[in-house]
Protein backbone atom coordinates (compact mmCIF):
# COMPACT_ATOMS: atom_id res chain seq x y z
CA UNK A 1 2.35 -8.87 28.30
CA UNK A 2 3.14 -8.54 24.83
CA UNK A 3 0.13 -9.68 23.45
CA UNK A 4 -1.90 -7.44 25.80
CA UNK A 5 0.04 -4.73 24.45
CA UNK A 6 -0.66 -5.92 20.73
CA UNK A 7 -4.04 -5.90 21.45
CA UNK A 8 -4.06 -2.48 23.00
CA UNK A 9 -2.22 -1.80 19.67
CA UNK A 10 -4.58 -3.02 17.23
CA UNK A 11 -7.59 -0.98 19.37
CA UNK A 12 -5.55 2.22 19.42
CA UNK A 13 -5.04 1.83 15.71
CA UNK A 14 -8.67 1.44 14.70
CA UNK A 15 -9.77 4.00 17.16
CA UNK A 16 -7.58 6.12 15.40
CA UNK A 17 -8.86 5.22 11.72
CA UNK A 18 -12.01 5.42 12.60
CA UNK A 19 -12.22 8.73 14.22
CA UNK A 20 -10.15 10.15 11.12
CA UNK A 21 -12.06 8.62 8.41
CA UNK A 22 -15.05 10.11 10.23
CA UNK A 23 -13.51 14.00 10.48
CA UNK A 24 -12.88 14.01 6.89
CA UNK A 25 -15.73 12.22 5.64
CA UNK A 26 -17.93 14.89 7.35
CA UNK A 27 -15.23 17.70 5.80
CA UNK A 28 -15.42 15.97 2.34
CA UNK A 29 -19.47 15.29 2.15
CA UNK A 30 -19.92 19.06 1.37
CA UNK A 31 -16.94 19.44 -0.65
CA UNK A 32 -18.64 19.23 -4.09
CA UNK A 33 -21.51 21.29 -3.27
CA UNK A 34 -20.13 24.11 -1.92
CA UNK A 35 -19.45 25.97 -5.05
CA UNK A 36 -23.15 25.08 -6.03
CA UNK A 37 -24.39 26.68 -2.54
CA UNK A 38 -22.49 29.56 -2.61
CA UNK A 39 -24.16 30.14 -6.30
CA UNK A 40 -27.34 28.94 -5.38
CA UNK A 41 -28.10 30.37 -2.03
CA UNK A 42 -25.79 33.68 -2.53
CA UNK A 43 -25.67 34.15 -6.14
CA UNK A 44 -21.62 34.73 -5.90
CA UNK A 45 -20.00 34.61 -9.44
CA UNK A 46 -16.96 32.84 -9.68
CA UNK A 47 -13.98 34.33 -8.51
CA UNK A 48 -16.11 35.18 -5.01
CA UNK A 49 -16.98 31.51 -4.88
CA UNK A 50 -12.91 30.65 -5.04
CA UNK A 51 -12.55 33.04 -2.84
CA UNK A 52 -14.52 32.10 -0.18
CA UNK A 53 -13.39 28.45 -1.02
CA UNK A 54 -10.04 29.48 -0.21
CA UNK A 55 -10.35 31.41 2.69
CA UNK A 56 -10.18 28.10 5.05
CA UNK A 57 -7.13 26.49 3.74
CA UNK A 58 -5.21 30.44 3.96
CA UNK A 59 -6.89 29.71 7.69
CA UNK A 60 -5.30 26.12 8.14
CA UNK A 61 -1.90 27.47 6.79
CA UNK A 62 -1.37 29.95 9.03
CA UNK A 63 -2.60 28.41 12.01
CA UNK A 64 -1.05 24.81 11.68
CA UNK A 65 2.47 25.64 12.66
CA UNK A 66 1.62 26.88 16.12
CA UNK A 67 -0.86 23.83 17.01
CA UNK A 68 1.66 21.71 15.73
CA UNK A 69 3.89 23.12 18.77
CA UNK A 70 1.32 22.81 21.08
CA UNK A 71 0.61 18.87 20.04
CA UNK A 72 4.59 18.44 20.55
CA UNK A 73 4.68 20.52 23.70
CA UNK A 74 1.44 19.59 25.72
CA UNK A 75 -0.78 15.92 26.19
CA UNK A 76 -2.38 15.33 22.60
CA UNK A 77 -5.33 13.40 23.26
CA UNK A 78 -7.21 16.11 24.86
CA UNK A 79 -5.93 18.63 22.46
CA UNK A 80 -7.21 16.35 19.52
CA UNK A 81 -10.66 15.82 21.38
CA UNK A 82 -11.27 19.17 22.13
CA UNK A 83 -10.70 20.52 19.25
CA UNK A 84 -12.52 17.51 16.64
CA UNK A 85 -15.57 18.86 19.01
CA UNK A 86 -15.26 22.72 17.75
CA UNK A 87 -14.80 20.92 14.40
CA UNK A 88 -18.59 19.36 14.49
CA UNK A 89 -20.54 22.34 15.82
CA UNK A 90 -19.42 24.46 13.07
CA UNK A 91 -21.53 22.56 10.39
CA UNK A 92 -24.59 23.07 12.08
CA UNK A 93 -23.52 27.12 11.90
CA UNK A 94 -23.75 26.71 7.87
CA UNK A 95 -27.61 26.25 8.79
CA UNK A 96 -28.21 29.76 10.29
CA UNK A 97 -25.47 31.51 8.00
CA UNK A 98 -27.50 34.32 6.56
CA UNK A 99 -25.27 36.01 3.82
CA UNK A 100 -21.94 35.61 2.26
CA UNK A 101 -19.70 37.14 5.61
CA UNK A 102 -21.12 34.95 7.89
CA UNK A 103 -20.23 31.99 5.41
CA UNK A 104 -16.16 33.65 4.98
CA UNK A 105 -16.15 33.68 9.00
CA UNK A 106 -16.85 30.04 8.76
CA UNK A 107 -14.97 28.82 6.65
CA UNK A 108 -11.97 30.42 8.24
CA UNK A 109 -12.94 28.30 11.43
CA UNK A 110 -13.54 25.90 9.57
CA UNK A 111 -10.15 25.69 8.32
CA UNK A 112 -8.76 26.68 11.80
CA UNK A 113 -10.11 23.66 13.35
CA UNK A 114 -9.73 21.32 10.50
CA UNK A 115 -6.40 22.33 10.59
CA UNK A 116 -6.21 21.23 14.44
CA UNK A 117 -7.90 17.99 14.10
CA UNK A 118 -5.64 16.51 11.45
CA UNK A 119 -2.85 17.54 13.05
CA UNK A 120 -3.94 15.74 16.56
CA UNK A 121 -5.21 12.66 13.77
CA UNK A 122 -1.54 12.47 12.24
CA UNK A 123 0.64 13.18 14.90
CA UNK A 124 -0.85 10.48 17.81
CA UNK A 125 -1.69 7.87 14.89
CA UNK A 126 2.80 7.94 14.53
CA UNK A 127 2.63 7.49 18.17
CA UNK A 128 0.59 4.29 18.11
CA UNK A 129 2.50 2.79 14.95
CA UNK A 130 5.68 0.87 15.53
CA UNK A 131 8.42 2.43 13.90
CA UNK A 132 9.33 -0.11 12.01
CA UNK A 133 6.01 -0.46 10.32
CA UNK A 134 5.40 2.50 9.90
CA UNK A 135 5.20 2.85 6.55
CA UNK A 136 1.87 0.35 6.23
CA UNK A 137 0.87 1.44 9.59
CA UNK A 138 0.62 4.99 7.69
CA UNK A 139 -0.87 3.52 4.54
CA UNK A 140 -3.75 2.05 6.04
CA UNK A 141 -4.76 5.39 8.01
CA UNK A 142 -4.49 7.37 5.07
CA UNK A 143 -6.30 5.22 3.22
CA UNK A 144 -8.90 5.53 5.56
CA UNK A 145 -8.45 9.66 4.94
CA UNK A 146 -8.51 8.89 1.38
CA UNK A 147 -11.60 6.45 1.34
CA UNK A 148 -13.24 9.48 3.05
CA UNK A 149 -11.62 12.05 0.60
CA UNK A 150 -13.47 9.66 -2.13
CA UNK A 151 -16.97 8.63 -0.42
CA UNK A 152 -17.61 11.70 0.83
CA UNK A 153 -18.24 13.68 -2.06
CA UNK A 154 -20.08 10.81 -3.63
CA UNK A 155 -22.44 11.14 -0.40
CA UNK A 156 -22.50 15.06 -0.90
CA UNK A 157 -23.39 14.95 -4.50
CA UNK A 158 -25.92 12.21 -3.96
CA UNK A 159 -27.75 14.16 -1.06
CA UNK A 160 -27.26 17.07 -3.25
CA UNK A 161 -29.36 15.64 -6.52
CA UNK A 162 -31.90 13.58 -4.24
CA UNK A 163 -33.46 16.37 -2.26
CA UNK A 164 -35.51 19.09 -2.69
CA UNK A 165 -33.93 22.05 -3.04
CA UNK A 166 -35.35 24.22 -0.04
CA UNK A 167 -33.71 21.22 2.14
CA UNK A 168 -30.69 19.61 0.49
CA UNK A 169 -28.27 21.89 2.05
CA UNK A 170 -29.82 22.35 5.53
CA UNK A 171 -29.56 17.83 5.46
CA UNK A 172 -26.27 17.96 4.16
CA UNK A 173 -24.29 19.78 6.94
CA UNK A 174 -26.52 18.75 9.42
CA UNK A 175 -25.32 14.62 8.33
CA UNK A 176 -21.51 16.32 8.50
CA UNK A 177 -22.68 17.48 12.03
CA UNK A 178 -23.60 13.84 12.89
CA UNK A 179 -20.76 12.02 11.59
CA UNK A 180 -18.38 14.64 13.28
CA UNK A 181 -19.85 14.05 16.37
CA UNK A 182 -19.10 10.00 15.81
CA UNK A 183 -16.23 11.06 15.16
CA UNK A 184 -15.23 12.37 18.62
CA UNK A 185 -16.70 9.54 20.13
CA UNK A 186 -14.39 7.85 18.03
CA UNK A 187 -11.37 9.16 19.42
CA UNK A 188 -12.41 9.48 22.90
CA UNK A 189 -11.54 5.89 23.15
CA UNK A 190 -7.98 6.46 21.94
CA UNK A 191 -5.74 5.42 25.05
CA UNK A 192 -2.30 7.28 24.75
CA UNK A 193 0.51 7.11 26.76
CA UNK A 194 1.24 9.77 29.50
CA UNK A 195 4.44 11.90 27.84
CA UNK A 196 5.42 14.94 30.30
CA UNK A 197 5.60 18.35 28.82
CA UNK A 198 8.49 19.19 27.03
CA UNK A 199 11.56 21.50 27.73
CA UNK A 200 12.10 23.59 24.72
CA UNK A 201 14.54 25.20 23.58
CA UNK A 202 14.71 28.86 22.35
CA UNK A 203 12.08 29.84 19.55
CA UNK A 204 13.35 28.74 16.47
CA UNK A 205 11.96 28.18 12.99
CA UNK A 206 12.29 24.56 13.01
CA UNK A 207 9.97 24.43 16.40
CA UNK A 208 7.12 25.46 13.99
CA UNK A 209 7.94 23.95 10.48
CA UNK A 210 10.87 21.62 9.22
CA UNK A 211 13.45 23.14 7.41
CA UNK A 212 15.20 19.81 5.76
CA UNK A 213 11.62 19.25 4.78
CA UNK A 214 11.23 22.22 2.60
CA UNK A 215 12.22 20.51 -0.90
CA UNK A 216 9.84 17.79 -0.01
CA UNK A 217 7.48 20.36 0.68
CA UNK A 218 7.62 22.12 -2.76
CA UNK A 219 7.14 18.95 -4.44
CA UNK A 220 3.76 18.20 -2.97
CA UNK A 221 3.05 21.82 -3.35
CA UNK A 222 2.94 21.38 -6.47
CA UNK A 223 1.37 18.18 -6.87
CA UNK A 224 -1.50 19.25 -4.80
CA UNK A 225 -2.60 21.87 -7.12
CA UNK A 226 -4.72 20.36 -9.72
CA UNK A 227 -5.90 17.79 -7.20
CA UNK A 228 -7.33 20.53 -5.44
CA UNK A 229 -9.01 22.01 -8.43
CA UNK A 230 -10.56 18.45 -9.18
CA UNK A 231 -11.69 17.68 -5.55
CA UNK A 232 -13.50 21.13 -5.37
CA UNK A 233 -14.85 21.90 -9.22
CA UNK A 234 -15.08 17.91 -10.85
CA UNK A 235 -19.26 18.83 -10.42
CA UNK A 236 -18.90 21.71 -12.47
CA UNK A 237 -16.24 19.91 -15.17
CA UNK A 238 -18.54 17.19 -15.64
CA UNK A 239 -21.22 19.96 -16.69
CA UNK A 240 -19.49 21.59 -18.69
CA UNK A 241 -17.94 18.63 -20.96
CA UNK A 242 -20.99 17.06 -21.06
CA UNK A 243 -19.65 13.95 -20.18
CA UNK A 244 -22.98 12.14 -19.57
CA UNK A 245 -22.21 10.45 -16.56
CA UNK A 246 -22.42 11.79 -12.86
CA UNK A 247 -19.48 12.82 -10.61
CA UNK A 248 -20.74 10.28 -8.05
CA UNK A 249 -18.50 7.65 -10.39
CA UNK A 250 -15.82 10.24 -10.64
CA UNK A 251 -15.14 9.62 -6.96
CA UNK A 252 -16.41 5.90 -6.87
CA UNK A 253 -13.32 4.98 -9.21
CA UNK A 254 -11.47 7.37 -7.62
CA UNK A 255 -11.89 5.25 -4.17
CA UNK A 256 -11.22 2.01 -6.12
CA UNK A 257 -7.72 3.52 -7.32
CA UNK A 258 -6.82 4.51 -4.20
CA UNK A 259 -8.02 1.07 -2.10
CA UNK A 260 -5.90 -0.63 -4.94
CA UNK A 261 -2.78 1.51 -4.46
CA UNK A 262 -2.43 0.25 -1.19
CA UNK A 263 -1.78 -3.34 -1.46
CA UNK A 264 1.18 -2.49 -2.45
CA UNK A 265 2.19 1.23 -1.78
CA UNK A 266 2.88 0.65 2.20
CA UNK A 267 4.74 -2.34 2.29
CA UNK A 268 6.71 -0.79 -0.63
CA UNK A 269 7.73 1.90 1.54
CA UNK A 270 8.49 -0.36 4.48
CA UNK A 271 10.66 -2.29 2.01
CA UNK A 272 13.29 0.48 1.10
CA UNK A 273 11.69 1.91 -2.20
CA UNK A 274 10.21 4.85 -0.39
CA UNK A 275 11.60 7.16 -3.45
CA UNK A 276 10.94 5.16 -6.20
CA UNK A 277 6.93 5.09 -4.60
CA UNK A 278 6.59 9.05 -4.86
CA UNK A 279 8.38 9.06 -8.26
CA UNK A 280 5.96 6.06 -9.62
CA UNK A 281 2.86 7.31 -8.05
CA UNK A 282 3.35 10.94 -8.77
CA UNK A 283 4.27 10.19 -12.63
CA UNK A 284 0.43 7.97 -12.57
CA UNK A 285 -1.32 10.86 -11.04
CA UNK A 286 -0.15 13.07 -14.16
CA UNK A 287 -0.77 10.53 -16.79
CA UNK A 288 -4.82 11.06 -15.12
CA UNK A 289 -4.86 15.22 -15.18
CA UNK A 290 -3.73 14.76 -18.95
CA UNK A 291 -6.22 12.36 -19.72
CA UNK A 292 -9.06 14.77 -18.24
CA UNK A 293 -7.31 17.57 -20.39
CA UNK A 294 -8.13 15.52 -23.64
CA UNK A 295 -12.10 15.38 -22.70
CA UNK A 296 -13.45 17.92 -24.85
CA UNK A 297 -11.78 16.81 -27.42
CA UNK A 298 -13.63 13.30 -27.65
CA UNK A 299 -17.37 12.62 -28.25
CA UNK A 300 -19.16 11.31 -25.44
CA UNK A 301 -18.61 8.16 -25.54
CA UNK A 302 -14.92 8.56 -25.35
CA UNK A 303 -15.34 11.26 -22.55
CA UNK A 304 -17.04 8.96 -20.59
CA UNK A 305 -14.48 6.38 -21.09
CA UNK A 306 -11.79 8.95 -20.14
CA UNK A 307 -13.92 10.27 -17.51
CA UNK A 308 -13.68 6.78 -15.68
CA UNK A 309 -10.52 5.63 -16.52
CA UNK A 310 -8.77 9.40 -15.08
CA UNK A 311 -10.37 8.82 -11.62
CA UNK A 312 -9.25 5.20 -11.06
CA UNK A 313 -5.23 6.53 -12.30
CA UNK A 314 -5.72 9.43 -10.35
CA UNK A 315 -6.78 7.23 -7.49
CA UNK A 316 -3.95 5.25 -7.59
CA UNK A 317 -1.37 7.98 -8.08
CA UNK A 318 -2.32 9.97 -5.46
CA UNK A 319 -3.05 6.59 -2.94
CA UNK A 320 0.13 5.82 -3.59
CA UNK A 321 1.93 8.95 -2.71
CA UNK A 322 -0.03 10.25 0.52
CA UNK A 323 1.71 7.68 3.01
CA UNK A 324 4.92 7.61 1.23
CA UNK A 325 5.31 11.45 2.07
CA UNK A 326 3.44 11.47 5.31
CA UNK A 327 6.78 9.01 5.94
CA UNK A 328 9.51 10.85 4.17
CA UNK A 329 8.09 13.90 6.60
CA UNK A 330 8.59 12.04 9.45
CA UNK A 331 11.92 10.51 8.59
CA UNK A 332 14.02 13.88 8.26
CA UNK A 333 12.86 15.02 11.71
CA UNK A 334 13.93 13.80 15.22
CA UNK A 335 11.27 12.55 17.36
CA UNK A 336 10.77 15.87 19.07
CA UNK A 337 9.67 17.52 15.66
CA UNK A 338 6.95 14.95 14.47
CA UNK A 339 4.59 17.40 14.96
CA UNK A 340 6.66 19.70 12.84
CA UNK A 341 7.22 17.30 10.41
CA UNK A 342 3.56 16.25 9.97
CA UNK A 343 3.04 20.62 10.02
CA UNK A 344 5.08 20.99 7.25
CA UNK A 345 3.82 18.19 5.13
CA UNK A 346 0.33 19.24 5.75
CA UNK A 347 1.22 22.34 5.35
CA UNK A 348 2.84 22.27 2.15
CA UNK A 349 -0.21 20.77 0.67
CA UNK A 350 -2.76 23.20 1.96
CA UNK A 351 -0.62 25.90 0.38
CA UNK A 352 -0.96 24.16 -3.05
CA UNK A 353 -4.31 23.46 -2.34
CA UNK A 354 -5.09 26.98 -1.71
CA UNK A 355 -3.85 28.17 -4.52
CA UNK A 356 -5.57 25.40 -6.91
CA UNK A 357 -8.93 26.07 -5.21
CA UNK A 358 -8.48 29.91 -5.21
CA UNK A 359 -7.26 30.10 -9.51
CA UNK A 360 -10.33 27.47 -9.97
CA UNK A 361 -12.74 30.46 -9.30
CA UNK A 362 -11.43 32.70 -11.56
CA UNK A 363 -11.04 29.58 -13.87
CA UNK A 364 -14.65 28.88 -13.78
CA UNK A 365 -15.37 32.72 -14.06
CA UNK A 366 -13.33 33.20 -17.18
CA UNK A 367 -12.08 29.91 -18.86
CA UNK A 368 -12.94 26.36 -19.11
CA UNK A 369 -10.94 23.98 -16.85
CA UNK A 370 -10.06 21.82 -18.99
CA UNK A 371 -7.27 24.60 -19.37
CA UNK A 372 -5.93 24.31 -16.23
CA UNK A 373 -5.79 20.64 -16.66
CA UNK A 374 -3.08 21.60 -19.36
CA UNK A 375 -1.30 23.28 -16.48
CA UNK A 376 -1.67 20.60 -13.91
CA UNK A 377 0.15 18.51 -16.70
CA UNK A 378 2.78 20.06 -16.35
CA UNK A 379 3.05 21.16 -12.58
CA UNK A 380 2.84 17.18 -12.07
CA UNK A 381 5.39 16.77 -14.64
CA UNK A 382 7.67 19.50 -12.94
CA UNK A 383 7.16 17.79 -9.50
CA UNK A 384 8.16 14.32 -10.93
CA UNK A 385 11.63 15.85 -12.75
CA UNK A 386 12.25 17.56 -9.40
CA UNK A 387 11.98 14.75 -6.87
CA UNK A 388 14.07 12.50 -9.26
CA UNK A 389 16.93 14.69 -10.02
CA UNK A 390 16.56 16.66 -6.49
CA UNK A 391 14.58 15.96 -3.88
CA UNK A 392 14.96 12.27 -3.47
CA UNK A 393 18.78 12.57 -3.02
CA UNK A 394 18.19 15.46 -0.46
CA UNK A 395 16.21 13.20 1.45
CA UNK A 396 18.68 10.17 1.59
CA UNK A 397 21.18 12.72 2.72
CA UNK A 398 19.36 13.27 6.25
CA UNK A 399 16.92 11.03 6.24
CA UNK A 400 17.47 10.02 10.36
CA UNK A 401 14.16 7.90 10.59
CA UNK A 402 13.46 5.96 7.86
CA UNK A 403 14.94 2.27 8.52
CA UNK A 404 13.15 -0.12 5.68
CA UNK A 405 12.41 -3.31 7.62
CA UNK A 406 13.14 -6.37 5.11
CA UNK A 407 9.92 -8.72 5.62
């Protein structure tokens, strides 16, 4: 019996990896080419293309909370399905968007649904995880999140310089269409256990986002900032340093960071050190927004040096601290409030996120961004002092789910 139910395990598991690498590889493919279609196809100067950039995370935010009720409330797998499948057929809409309104009104479903489906993702992928591997078990979905986070612009871009321009954007969402579809598929095959509706208590604010989670929250707030800014506008840095080599190896090193974070960042976590990963990781990822800061201030072949050497750190850092939080989250909430705990840690970074995305507009409108990279020093740098001297005591003060398993 047990090994029927390990092998039901290690199924689940995969299903689950597979249909969330899918979702965001699909999400991620048209990433870096967004800002270039919005100027391309609309002619929309810079602050309107961070605006409309933003306008599905504001979406996400504001929505998340109350799905995250639903997914503790209600049967998940059907919630997760359904809503993955709203995901897909809004990538084909990009193809019959015919000005810049139609394109806001997407993206704001865009971010309602993306919103839904990584909520479903996270919260039955801590269902199917033992608890007392849950740490790795966490690490190796994210990293298949963040392989996707990585590839998927490198597939964008690629598409992006390889086709002829009346067709490169029309293929492009129509291949995020496809793999979105995969992706339900994908999690159709998820088997979860039956788990009878839930009697709630009266509304309260920690039925839609966790309160002991909030100082967590404002650290990766802030350390999702610049990470934003470099996911959404590393196409347009690399033009205009003049770096010489293409952003496809930005997020090719980037994806090598990451994959090498986690040989060690999960079973870290599992270990006891689940602090002392954030502080580590999060102190890496600002060594790499200071290195990009420096790059035009170097001749090209330094920059391209740089260039390289910032992804793989930045990989690494931020590797390292995705499942490490995703567990902290999880650990400060009873197992009622998952869903609220994954809300509020997704949560917290689509607020930063936001906000990075939305300033690297006006940044590109007005400024070079190596400036903000200045900034994002420091933000990091802020974050790091704060979950040292702060957060990570907070955290061992009512942390009632994280039990390090000594192996």
């Amino acid at each position: 019996m047990a090994n029927e139910q390990e092998k039901l395990f290690n199924k689940n598991y995969i299903f689950c990896c597979l249909s969330n690498f899918l979702l965001n590889f699909s999400f991620f493919i048209v990433i870096p080419i967004l800002a270039l279609y919005l100027k391309e196809t609309y002619e929309s100067n810079g602050a309107e293309v961070g605006f409309v950039l933003s306008v599905y995370v504001i979406s996400a935010m504001i929505i998340r909370p109350f799905f995250f009720f639903i997914i503790d409330t209600f049967p998940r797998k059907p919630f997760f399905v359904g809503v993955l499948a709203i995901f897909a057929t809004i990538f084909m809409s990009y193809n019959f968007a015919s000005t810049i309104g139609m394109v806001v009104v997407l993206r704001a479903l865009d971010g309602l649904s993306f919103g839904a489906t990584t909520i479903g993702s996270n919260t039955i992928v801590i269902d199917v995880v033992p608890s007392q591997y849950r740490g790795e078990g966490l690490g190796y979905f994210g990293l298949s999140n963040n392989f996707a986070m990585a590839l998927g612009p490198i597939a964008g871009v690629s598409l992006h310089d390889s086709l002829p321009e009346e067709t490169r954007y029309i293929t492009i969402f129509s291949v995020a269409f496809a793999l979105s579809i995969l992706a339900v598929v994908a999690a159709s095959q998820i088997h979860t256990k039956y788990r009878p509706p839930v009697e709630r208590p009266a509304i309260s604010l920690d039925r839609f986002f966790l309160i002991k989670g909030i100082p967590a929250g404002i650290n990766l707030l802030l350390l999702s900032i610049t990470y934003a800014v470099t996911m959404n506008y590393i196409y347009i840095y690399a033009q205009e340093t003049s770096i010489g080599i293409t952003p496809g190896a930005f997020y090719s090193c980037m994806a090598v960071g990451i994959a090498s974070s986690r040989i060690f960042s999960g079973k870290m976590v599992d270990r006891g050190y689940l602090n002392r990963v954030i502080i580590i990781g999060a102190a890496i990822a600002t060594i790499a927004f200071f290195l990009l800061a420096t790059l035009p201030y170097l001749n090209i072949d330094g920059k391209s040096v740089i260039f390289i050497a910032s992804a793989m750190i930045l990989g690494c850092g931020y590797g390292t601290i995705f499942p490490a939080y995703n567990t902290l989250f999880v650990a400060l909430g009873r197992n009622d409030q998952r869903g609220s705990a994954t809300s509020t840690y997704l949560t917290s970074w689509e607020i930063g996120a936001g906000i990075g995305i939305f300033c690297g507009g006006a940044i590109t409108e007005y400024m070079q961004i190596s400036s903000f990279y200045i900034i994002g020093t420091l933000l990091n740098l802020t974050a790091v002092i704060l979950f040292a001297a702060y957060t990570s005591k907070h955290f061992n003060r009512w942390n009632i789910g994280y039990k390090p398993c000594k192996r």
